[in-house]
PDB file of N, CA and C in Angstrom:
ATOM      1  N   UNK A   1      98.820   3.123 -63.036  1.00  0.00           N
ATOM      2  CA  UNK A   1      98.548   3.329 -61.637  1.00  0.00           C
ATOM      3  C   UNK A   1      98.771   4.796 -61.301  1.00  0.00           C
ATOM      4  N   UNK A   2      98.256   4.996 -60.231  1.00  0.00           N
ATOM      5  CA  UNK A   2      98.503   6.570 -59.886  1.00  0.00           C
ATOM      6  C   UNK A   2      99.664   6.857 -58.901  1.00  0.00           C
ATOM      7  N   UNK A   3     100.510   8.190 -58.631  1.00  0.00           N
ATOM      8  CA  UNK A   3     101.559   8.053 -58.029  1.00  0.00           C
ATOM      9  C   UNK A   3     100.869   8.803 -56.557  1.00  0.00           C
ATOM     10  N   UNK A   4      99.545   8.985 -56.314  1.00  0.00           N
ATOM     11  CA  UNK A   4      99.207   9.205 -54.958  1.00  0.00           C
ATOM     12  C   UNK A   4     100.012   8.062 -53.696  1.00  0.00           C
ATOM     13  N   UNK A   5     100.503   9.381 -52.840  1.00  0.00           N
ATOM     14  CA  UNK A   5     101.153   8.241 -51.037  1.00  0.00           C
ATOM     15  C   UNK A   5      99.669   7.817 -50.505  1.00  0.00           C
ATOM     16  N   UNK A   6     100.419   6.776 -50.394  1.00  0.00           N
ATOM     17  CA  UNK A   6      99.613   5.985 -49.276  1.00  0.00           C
ATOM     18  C   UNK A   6      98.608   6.659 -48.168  1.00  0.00           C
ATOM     19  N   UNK A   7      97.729   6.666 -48.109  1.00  0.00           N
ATOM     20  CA  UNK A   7      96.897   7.571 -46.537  1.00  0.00           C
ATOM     21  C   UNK A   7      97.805   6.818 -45.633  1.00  0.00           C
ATOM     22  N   UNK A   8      97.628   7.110 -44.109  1.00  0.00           N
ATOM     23  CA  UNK A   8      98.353   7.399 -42.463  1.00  0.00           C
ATOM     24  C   UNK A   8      96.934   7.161 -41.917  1.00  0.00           C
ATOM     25  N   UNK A   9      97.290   6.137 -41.125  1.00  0.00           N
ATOM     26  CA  UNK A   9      96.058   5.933 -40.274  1.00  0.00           C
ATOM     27  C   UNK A   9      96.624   6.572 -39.163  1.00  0.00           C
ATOM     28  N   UNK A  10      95.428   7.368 -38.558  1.00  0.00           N
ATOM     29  CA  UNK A  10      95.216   8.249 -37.487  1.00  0.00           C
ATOM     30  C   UNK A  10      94.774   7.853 -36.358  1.00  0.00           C
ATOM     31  N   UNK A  11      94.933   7.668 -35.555  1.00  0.00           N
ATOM     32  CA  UNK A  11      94.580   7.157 -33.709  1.00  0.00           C
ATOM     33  C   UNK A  11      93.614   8.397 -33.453  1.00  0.00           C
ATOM     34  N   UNK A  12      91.921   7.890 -33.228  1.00  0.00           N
ATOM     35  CA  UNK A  12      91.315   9.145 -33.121  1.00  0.00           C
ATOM     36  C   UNK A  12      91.060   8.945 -31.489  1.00  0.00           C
ATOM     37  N   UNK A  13      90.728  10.154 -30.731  1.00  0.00           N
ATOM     38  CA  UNK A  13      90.555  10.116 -29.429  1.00  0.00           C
ATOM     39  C   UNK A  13      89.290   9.054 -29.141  1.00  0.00           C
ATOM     40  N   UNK A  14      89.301   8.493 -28.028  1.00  0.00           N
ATOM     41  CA  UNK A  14      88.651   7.479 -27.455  1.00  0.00           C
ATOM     42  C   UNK A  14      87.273   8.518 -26.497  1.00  0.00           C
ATOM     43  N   UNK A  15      86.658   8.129 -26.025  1.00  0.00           N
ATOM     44  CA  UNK A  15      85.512   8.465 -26.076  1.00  0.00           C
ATOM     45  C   UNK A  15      85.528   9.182 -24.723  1.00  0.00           C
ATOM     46  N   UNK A  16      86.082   8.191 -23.684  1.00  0.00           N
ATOM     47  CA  UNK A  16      86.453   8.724 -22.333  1.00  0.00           C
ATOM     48  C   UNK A  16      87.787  10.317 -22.787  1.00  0.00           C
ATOM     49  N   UNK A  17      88.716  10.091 -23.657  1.00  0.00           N
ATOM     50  CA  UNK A  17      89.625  11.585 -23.782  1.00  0.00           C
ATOM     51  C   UNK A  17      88.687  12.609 -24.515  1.00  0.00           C
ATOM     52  N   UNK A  18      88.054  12.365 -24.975  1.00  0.00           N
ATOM     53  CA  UNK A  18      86.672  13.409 -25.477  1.00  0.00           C
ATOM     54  C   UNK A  18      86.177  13.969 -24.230  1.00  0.00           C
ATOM     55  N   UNK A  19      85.527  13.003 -23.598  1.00  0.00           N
ATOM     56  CA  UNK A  19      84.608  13.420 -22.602  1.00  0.00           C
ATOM     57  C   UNK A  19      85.703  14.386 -21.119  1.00  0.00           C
ATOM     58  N   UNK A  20      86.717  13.932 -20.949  1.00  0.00           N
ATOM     59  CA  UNK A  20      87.456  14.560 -19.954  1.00  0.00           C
ATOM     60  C   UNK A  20      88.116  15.984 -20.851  1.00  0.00           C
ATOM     61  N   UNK A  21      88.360  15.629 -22.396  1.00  0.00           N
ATOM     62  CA  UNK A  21      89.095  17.050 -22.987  1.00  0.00           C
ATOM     63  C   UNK A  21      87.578  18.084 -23.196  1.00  0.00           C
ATOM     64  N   UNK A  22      86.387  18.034 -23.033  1.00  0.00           N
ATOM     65  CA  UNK A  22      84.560  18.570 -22.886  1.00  0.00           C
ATOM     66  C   UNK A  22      84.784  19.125 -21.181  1.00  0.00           C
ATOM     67  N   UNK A  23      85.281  18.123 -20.314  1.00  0.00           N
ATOM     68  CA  UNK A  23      84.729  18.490 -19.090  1.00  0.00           C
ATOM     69  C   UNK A  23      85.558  19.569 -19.116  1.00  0.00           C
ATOM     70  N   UNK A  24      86.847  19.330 -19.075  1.00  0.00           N
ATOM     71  CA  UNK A  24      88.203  19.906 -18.476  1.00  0.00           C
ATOM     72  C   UNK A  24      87.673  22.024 -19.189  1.00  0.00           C
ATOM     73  N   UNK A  25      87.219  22.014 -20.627  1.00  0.00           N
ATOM     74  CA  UNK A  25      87.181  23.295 -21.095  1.00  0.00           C
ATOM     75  C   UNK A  25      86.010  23.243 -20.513  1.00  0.00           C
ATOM     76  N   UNK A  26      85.077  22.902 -20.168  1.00  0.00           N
ATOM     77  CA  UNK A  26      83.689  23.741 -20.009  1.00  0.00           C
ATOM     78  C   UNK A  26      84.423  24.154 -18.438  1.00  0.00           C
ATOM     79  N   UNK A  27      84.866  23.648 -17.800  1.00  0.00           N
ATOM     80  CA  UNK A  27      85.642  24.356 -16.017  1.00  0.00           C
ATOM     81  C   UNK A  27      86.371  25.262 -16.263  1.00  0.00           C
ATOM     82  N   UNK A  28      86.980  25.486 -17.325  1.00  0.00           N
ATOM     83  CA  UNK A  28      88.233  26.821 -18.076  1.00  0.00           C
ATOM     84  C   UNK A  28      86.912  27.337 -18.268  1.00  0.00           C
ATOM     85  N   UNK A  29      86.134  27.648 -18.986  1.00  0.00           N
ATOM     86  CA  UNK A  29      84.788  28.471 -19.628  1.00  0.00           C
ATOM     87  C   UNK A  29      84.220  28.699 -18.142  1.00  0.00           C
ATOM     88  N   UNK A  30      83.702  28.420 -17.328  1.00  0.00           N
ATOM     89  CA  UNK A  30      83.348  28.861 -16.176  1.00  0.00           C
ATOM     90  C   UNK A  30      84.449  29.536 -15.407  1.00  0.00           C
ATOM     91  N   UNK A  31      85.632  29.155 -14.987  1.00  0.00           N
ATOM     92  CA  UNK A  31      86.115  29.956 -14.161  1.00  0.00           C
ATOM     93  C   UNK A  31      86.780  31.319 -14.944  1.00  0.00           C
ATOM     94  N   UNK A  32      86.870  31.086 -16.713  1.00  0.00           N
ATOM     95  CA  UNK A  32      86.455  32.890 -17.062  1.00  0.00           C
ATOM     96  C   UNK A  32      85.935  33.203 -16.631  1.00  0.00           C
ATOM     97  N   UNK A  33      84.716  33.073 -16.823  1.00  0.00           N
ATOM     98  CA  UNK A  33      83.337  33.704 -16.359  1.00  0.00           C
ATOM     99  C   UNK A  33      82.876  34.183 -15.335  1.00  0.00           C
ATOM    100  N   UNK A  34      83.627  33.286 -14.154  1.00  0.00           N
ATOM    101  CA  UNK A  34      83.571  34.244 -13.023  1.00  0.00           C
ATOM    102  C   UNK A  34      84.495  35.081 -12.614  1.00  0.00           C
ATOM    103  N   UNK A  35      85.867  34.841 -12.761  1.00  0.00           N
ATOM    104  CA  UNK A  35      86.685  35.856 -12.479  1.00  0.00           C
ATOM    105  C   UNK A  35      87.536  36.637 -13.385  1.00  0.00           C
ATOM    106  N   UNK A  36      86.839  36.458 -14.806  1.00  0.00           N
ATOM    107  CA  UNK A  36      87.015  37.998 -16.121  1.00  0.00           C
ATOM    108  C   UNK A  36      86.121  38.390 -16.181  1.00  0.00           C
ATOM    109  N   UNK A  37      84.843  37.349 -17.170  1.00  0.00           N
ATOM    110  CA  UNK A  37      83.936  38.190 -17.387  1.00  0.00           C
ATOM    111  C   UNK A  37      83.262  39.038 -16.645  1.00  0.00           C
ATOM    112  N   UNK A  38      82.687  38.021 -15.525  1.00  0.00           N
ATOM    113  CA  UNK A  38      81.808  39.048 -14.983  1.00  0.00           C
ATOM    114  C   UNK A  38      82.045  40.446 -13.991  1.00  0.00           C
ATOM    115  N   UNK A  39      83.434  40.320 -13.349  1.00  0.00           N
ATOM    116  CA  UNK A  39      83.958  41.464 -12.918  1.00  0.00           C
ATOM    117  C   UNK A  39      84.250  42.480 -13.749  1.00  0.00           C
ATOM    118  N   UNK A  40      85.030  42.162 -14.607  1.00  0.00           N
ATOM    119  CA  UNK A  40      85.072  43.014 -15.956  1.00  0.00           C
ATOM    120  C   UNK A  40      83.781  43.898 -16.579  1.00  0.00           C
ATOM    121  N   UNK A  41      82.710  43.186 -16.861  1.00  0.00           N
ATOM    122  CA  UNK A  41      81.889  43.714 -17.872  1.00  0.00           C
ATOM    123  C   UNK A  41      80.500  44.229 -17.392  1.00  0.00           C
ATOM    124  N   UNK A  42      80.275  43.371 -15.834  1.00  0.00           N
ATOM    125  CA  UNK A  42      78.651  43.795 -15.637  1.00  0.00           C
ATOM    126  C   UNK A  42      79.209  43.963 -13.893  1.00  0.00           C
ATOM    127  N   UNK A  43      80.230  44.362 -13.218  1.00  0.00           N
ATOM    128  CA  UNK A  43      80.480  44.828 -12.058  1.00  0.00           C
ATOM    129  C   UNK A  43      80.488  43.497 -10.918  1.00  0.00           C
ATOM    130  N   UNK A  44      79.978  42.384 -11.352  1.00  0.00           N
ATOM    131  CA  UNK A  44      79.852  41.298 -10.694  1.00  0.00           C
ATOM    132  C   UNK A  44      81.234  40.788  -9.806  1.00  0.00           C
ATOM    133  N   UNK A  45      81.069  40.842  -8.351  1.00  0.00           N
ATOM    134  CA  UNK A  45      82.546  40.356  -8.400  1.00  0.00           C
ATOM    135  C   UNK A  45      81.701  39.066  -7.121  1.00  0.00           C
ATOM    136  N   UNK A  46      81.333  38.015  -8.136  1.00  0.00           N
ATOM    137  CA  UNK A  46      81.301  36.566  -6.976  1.00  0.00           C
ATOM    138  C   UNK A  46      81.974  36.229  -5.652  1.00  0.00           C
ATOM    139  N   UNK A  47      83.775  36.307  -6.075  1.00  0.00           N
ATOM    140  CA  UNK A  47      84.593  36.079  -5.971  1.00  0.00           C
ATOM    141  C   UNK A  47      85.145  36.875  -4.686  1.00  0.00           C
ATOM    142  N   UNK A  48      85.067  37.812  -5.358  1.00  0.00           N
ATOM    143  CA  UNK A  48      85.543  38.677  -3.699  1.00  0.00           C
ATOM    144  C   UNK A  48      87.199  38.634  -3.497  1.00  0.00           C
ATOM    145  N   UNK A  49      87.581  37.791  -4.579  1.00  0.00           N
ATOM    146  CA  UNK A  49      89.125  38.347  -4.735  1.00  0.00           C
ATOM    147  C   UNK A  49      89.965  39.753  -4.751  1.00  0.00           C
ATOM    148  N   UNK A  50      89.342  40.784  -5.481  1.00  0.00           N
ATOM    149  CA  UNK A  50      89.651  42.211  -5.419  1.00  0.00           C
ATOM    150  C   UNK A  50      89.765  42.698  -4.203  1.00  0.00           C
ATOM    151  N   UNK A  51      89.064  42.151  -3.300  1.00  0.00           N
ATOM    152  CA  UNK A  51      88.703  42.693  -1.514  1.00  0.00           C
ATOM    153  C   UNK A  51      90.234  41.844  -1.303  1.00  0.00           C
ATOM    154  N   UNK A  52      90.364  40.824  -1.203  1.00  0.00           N
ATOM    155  CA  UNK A  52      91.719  40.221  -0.449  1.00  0.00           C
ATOM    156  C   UNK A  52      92.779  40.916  -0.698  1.00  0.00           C
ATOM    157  N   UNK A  53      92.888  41.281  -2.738  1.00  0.00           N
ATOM    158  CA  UNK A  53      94.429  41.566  -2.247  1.00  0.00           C
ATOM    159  C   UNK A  53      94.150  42.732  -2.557  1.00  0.00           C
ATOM    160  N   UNK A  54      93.191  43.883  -1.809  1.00  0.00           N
ATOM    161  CA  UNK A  54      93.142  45.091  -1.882  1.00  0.00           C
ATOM    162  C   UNK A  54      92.978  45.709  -3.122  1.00  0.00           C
ATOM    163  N   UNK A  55      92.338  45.382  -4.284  1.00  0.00           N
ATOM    164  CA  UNK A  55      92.325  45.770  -5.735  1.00  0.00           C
ATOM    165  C   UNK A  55      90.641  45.974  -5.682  1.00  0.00           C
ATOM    166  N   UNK A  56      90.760  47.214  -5.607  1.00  0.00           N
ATOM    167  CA  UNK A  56      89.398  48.316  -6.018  1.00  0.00           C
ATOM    168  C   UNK A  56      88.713  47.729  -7.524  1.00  0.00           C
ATOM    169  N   UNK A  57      87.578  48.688  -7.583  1.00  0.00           N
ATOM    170  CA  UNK A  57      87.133  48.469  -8.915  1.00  0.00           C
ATOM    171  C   UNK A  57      87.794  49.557  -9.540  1.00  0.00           C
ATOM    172  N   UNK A  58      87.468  49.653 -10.853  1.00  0.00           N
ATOM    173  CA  UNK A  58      88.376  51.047 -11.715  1.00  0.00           C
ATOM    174  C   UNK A  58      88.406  52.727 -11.396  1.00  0.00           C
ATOM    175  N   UNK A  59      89.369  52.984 -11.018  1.00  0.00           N
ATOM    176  CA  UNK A  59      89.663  53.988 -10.650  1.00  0.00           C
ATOM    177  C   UNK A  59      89.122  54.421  -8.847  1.00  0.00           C
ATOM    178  N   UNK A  60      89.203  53.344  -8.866  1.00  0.00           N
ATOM    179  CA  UNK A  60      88.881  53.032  -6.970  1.00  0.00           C
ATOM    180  C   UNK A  60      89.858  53.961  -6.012  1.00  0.00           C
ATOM    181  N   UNK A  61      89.627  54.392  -5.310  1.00  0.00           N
ATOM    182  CA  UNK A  61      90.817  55.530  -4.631  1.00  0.00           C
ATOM    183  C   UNK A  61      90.833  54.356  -3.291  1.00  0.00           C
ATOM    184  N   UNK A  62      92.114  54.295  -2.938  1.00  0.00           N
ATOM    185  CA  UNK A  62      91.892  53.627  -1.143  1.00  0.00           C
ATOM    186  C   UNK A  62      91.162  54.547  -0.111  1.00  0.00           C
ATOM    187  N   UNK A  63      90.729  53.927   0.922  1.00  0.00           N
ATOM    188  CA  UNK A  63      89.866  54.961   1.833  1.00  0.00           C
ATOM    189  C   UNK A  63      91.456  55.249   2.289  1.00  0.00           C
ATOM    190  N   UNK A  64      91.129  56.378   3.154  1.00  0.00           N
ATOM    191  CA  UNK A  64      92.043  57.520   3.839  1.00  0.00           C
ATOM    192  C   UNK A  64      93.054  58.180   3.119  1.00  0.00           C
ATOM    193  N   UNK A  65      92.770  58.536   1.738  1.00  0.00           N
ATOM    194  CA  UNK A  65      93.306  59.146   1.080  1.00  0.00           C
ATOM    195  C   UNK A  65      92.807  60.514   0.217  1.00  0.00           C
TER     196      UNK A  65
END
């Protein structure tokens, strides 16, 4: 006989934890996208967050200065 262990049965994800662990990253992959990538790389700011808490684009001077 051979002295190989036994295999471990594995509990594989169910179809619904697939589909919610798919949804959940493709909403992480979009909200990069709008508030890294595209501010970051092609000037895009959707978001309009930088305006609220006063954060210029790069090397932005404040007005009255």
């Amino acid at each position: 006989m051979s002295d190989t262990p036994p295999t471990q049965q594995v509990d594989l994800p169910t179809s619904a934890q697939l589909l919610r662990a798919t949804l959940m990253s493709m909403i992480a992959a979009a909200l990069i996208l709008v508030f890294i990538v595209l501010p970051s790389e092609y000037g895009i700011r959707p978001s309009e967050l930088g305006q609220f808490f006063g954060i210029g684009g790069p090397g932005a001077v404040p007005a009255g200065q």
